[in-house]
Protein backbone atom coordinates (compact mmCIF):
# COMPACT_ATOMS: atom_id res chain seq x y z
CA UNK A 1 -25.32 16.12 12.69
CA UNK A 2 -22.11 14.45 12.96
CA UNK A 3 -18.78 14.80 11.39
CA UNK A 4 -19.21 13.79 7.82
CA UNK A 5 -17.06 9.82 7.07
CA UNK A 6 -13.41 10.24 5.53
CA UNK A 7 -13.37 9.60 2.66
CA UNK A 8 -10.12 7.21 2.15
CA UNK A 9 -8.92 5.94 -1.35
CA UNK A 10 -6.96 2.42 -1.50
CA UNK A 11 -5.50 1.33 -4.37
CA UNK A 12 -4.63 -2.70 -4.80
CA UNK A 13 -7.70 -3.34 -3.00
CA UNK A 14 -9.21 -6.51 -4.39
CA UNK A 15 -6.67 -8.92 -2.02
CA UNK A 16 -3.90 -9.41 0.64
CA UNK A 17 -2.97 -6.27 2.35
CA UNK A 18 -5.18 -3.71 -0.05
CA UNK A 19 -8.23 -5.89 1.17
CA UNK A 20 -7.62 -5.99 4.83
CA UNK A 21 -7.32 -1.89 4.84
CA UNK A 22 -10.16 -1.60 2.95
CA UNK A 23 -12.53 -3.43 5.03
CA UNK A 24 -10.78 -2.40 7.98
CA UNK A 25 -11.21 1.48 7.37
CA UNK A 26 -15.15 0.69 6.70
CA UNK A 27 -15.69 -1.16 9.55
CA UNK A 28 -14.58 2.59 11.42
CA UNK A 29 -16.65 4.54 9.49
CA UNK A 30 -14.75 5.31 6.53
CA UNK A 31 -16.25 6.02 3.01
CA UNK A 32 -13.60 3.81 1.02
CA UNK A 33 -12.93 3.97 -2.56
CA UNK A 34 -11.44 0.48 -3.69
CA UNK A 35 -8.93 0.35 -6.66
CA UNK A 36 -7.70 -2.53 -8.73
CA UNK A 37 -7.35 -3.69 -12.15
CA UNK A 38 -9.94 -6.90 -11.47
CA UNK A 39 -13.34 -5.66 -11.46
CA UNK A 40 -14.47 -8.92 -10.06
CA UNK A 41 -12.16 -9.23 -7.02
CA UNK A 42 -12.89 -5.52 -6.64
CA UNK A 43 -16.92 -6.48 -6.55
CA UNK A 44 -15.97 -9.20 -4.02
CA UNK A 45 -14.88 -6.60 -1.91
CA UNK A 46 -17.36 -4.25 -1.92
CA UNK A 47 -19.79 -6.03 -1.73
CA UNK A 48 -18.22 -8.08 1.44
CA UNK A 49 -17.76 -4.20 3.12
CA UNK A 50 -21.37 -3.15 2.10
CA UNK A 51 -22.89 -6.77 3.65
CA UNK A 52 -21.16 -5.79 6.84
CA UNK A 53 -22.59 -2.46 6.78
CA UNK A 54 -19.70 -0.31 5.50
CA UNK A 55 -19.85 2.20 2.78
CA UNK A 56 -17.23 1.68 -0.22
CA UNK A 57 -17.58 2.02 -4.09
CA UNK A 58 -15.25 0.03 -6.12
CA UNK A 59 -12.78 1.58 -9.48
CA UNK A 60 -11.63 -0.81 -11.98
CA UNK A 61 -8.25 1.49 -12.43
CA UNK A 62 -4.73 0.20 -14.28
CA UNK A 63 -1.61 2.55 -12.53
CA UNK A 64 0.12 1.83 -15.65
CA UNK A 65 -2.85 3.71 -17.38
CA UNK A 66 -1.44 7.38 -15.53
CA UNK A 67 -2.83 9.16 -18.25
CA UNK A 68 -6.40 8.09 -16.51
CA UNK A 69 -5.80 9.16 -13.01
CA UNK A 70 -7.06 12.46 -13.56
CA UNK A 71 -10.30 11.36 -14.41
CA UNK A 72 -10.78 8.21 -11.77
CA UNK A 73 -9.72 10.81 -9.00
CA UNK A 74 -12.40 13.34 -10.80
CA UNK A 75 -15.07 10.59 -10.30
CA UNK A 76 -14.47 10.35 -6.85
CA UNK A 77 -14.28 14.07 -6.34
CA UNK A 78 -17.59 14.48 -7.83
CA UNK A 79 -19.19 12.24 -5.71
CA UNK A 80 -17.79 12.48 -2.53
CA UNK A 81 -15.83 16.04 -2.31
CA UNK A 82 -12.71 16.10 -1.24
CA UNK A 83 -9.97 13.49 -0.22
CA UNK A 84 -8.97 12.97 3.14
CA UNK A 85 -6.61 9.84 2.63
CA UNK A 86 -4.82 7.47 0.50
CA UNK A 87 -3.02 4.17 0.64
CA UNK A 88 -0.88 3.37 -2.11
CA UNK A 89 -0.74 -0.40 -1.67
CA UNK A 90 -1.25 -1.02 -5.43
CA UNK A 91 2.24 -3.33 -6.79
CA UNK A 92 3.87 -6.05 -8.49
CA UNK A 93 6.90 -7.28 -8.83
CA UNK A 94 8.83 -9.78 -11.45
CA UNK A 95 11.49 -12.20 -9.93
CA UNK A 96 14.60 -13.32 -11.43
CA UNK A 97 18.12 -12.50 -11.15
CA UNK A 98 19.50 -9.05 -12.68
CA UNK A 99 20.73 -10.64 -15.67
CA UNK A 100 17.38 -12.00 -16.97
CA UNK A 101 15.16 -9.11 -16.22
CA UNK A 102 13.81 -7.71 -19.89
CA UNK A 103 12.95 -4.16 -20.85
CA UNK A 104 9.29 -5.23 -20.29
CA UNK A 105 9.97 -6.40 -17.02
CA UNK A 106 11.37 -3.19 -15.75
CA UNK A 107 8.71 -0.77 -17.47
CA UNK A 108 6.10 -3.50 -15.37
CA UNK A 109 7.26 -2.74 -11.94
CA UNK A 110 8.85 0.46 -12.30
CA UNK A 111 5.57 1.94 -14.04
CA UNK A 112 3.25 0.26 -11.12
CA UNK A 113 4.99 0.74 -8.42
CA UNK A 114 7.06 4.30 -9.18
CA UNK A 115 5.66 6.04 -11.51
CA UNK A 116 1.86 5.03 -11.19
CA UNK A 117 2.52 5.36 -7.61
CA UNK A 118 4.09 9.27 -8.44
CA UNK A 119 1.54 10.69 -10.77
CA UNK A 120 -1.56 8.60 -8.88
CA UNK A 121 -0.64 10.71 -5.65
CA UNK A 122 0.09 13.72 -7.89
CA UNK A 123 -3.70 13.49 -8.89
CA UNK A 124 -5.27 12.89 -5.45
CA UNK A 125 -3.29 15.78 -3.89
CA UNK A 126 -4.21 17.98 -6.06
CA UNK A 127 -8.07 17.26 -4.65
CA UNK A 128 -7.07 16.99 -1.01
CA UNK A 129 -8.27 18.04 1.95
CA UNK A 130 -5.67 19.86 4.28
CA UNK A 131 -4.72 17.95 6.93
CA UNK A 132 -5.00 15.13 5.08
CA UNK A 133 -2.88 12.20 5.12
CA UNK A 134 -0.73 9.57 2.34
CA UNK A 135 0.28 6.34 3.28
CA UNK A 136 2.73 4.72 0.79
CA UNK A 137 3.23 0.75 0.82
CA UNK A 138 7.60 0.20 0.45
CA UNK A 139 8.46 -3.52 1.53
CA UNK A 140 11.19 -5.09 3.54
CA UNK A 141 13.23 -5.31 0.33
CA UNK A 142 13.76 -1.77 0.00
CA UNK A 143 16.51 -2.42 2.81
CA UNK A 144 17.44 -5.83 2.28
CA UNK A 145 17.98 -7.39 -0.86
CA UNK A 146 16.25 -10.82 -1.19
CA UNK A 147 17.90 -13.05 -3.74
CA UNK A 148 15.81 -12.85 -7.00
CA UNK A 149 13.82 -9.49 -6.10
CA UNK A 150 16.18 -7.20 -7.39
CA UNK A 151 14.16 -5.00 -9.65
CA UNK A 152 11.42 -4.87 -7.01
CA UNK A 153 13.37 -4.10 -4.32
CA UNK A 154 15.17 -0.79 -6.35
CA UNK A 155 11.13 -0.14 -7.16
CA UNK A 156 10.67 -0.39 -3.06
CA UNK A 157 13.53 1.93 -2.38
CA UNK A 158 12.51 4.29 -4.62
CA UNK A 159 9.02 4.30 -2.90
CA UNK A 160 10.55 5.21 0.15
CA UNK A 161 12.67 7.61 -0.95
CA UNK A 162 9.57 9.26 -2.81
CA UNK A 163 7.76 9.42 0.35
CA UNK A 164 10.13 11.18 2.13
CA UNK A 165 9.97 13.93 -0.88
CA UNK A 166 6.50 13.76 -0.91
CA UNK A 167 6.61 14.26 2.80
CA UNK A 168 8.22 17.49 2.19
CA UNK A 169 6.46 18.53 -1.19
CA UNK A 170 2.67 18.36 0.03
CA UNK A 171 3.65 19.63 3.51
CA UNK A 172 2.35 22.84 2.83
CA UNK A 173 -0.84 21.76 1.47
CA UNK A 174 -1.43 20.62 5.24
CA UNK A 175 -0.78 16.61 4.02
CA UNK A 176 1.34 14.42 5.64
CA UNK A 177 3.14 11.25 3.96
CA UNK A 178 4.24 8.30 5.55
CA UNK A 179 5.50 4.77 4.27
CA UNK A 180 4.67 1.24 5.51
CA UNK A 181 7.43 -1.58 4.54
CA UNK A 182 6.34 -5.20 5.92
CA UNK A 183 8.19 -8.04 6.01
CA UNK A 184 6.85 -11.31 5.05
CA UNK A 185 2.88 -11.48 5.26
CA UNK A 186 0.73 -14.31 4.94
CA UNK A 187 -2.08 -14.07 2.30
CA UNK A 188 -4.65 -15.97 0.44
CA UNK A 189 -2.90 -14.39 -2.71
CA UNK A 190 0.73 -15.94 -1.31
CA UNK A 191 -0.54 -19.06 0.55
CA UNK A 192 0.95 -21.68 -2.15
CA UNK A 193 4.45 -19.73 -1.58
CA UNK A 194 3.78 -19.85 2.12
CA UNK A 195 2.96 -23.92 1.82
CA UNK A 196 6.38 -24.67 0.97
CA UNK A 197 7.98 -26.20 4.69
CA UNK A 198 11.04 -25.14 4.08
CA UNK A 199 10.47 -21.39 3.21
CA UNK A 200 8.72 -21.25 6.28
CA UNK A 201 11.15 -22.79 8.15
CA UNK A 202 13.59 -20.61 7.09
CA UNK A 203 11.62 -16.90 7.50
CA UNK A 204 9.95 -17.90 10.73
CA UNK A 205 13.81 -19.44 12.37
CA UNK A 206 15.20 -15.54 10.96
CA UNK A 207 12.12 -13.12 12.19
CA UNK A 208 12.27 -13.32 15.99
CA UNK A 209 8.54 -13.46 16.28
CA UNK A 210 9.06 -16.62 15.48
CA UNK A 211 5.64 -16.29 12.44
CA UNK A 212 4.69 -14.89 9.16
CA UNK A 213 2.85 -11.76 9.37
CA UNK A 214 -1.12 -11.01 9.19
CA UNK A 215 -2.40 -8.40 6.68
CA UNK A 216 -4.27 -7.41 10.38
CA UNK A 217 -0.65 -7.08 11.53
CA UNK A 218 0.11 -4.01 8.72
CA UNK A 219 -3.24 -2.74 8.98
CA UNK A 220 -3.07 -1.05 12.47
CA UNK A 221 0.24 0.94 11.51
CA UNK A 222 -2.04 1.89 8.42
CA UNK A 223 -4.61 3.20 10.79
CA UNK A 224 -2.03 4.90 12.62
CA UNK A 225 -0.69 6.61 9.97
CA UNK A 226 -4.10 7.86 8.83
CA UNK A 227 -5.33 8.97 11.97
CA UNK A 228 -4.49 12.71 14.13
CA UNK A 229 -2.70 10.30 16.57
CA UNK A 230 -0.06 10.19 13.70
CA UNK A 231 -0.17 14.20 13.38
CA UNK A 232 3.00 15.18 13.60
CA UNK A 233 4.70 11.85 11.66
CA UNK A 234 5.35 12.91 8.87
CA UNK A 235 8.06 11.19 6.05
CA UNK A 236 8.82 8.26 8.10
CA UNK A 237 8.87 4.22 7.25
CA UNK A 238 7.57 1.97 9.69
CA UNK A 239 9.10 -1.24 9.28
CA UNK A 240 6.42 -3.81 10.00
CA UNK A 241 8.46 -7.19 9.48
CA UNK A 242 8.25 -8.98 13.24
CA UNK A 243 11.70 -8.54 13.75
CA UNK A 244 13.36 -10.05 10.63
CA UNK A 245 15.43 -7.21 9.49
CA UNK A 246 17.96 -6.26 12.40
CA UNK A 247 18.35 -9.95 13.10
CA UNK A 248 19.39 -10.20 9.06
CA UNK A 249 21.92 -7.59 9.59
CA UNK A 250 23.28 -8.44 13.16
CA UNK A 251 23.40 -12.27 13.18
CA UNK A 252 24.97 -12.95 16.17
């Protein structure tokens, strides 16, 4: 018999990046639990993975709901043993300048994207498998400051900053933790942003790629990061923006 499938847990899986990992991980073999809050995108999914002869099992889960991540991880445990790898992709965000953003707004994308993110990974640790591995999705933001995104990019830095803890935290458990911060990516959830000329224009003339990013583009550092080729990476953040960020802070 052969090694038994990893069994790899994404959260934010019904679209954009979350989807592309999911289906990519399948197509290698993995045993992928998909996570999201809409239970029909999350069917689309599955079902897309299973048609193309991958094995996945969708979990309608809320990160705001942390008092539930106990049980959803349970549910997986139960079925498929242990843990072997997680991709916190799972996030929103609420735009508007500093001086508009409500009390609602912050509890929104702090609790999604910090705290869900915290006590999510607290719960899937705890059911680990050593040598196991924790990606964490940060964003471009976290570093530079996009007009607007203010309260998601202090959320972003905070990821990154919590994956460099975590990095040292779970370390003795045998688990390594690594963060993921892309630039601007192209998806079907984003293309109406994405059909406006002169936002275009003005991210493809500053990333010296010269293009938006591809979820494919974010997915193979995922891969990476999950794989023993990444085994001794452990609390860094791949930047995964097609050049955009040191041209943004050395434009000359």
């Amino acid at each position: 018999m052969g090694e038994p499938a990893p069994v790899v847990v994404v959260t934010g899986a019904s679209r954009g990046i979350g989807r592309a990992v999911a289906e990519a991980l399948a197509r290698e073999g993995a045993w992928v639990w998909a996570i999201a809050r809409d239970g029909g995108a999350l069917a689309d999914v599955v079902t897309a993975i299973r048609e193309a002869g991958g094995r996945a099992d969708p979990l309608i889960y809320d990160l705001l709901e942390i008092q539930q991540a106990p049980r959803i991880v349970g549910e997986i445990v139960d079925r498929a043993g242990a843990i072997d790898g997680l991709v916190n992709n799972a996030g929103t965000t609420r735009r508007g300048p500093l001086t508009t953003i409500t009390p609602d707004d912050y509890e929104t994308v702090m609790g999604v994207n910090v705290k869900g993110l915290l006590f999510f990974t607290q719960a899937v640790v705890a059911s680990m498998a050593s040598g196991g591995a924790i990606v964490n999705l940060a964003s471009l933001n976290a570093f530079d400051v996009l007009k607007g995104a203010g309260l998601y990019a202090a959320s972003k830095a905070a990821v990154v900053q919590l994956t460099r803890a975590m990095a040292i935290d779970f370390a003795d458990r045998g688990i390594r933790v690594n963060a993921v911060a892309p630039g601007f990516i192209e998806t079907d959830f984003n293309a109406a942003l994405w059909a406006r000329p002169e936002l275009r224009g003005w991210v493809t003339a500053n990333t010296p790629l010269q293009r938006l990013g591809r979820p494919d583009d974010v997915v193979g550092v995922i891969r990476f990061l999950l794989s023993p080729d990444s085994q001794f990476v452990n609390g860094a953040v791949y930047v995964v923006d097609g050049g955009f960020l040191p041209t943004r802070l050395w434009p000359l």
